[in-house]
Protein backbone atom coordinates (compact mmCIF):
# COMPACT_ATOMS: atom_id res chain seq x y z
CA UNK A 1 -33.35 62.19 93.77
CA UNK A 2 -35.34 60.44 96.06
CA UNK A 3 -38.98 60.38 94.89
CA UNK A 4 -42.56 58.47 95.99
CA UNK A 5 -46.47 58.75 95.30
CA UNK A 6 -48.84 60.97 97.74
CA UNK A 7 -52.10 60.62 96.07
CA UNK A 8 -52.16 61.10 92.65
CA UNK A 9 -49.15 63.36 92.92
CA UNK A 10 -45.26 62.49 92.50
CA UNK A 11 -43.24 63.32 95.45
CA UNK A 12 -39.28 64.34 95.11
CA UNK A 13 -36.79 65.15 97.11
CA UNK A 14 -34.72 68.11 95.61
CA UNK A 15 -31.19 68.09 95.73
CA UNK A 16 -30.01 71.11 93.70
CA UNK A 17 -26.70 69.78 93.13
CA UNK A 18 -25.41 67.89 89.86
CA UNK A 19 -25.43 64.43 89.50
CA UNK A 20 -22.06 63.03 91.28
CA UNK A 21 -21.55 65.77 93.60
CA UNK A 22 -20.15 65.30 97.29
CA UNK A 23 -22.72 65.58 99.47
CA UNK A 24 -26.95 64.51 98.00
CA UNK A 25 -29.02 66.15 100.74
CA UNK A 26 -31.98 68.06 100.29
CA UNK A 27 -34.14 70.74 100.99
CA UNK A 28 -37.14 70.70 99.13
CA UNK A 29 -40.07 68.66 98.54
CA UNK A 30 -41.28 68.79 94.90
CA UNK A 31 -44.83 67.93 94.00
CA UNK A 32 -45.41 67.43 90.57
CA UNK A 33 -48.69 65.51 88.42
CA UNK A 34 -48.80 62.14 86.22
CA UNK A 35 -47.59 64.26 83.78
CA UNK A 36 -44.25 65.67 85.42
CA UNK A 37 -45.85 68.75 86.04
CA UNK A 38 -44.49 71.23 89.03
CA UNK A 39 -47.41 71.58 91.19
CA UNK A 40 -45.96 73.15 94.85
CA UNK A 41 -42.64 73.32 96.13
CA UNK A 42 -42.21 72.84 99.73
CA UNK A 43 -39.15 74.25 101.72
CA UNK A 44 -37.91 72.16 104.30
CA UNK A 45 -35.23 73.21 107.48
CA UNK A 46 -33.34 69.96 107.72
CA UNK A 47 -31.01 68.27 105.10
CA UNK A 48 -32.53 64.80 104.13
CA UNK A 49 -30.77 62.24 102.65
CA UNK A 50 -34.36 59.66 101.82
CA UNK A 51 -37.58 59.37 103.14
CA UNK A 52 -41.10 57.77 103.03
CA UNK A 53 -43.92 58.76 102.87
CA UNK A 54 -47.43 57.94 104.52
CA UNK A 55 -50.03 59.12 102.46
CA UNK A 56 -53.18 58.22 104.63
CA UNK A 57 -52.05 61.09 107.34
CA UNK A 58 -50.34 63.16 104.49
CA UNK A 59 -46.91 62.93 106.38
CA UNK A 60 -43.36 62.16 105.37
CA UNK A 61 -40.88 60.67 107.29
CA UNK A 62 -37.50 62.02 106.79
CA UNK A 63 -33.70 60.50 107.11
CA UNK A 64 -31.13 63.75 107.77
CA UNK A 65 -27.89 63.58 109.02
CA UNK A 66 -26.57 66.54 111.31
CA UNK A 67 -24.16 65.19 112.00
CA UNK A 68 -25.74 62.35 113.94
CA UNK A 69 -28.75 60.32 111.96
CA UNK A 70 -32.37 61.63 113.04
CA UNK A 71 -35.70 60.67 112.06
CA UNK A 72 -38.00 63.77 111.16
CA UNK A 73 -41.79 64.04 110.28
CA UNK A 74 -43.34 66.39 108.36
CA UNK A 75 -46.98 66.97 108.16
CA UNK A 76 -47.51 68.25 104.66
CA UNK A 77 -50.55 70.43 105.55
CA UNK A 78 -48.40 72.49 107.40
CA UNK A 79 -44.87 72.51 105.48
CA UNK A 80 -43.87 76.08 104.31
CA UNK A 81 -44.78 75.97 100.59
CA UNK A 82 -41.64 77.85 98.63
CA UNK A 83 -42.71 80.70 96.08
């Protein structure tokens, strides 16, 4: 899991595989609190491997592979948010 701070909030990237498996790319943003609380989940189109984030514009920068490596932003006021 690749994880980093937006805000107050904790930022993962969801891989919804075990631990160990072939391929680690995700699909899904998780927010969660201080406490490890789910706050929003946030369904993404691409599969990422890492990514950054830049928490003054509220974007993330994304690392996928498909095959080729791309660079990908995401504005997170406009990301689908999973229910």
């Amino acid at each position: 899991m690749a994880a980093g701070f937006m805000g107050d909030s904790v930022v993962g990237l969801y891989f919804g595989k075990k631990k160990g498996s072939a391929f680690n790319y995700g699909r899904e943003f998780h927010l969660l609190n201080q406490e490890g609380l789910l706050l929003e989940r946030y369904r993404i189109f691409s599969n990422l491997y890492n990514f950054c984030i830049d928490s003054e514009n509220n974007l993330i920068y994304g690392i996928a592979y498909n095959p080729d490596p791309k660079i990908l932003i995401y504005d997170m006021n406009i990301v689908e948010r999973k229910q």
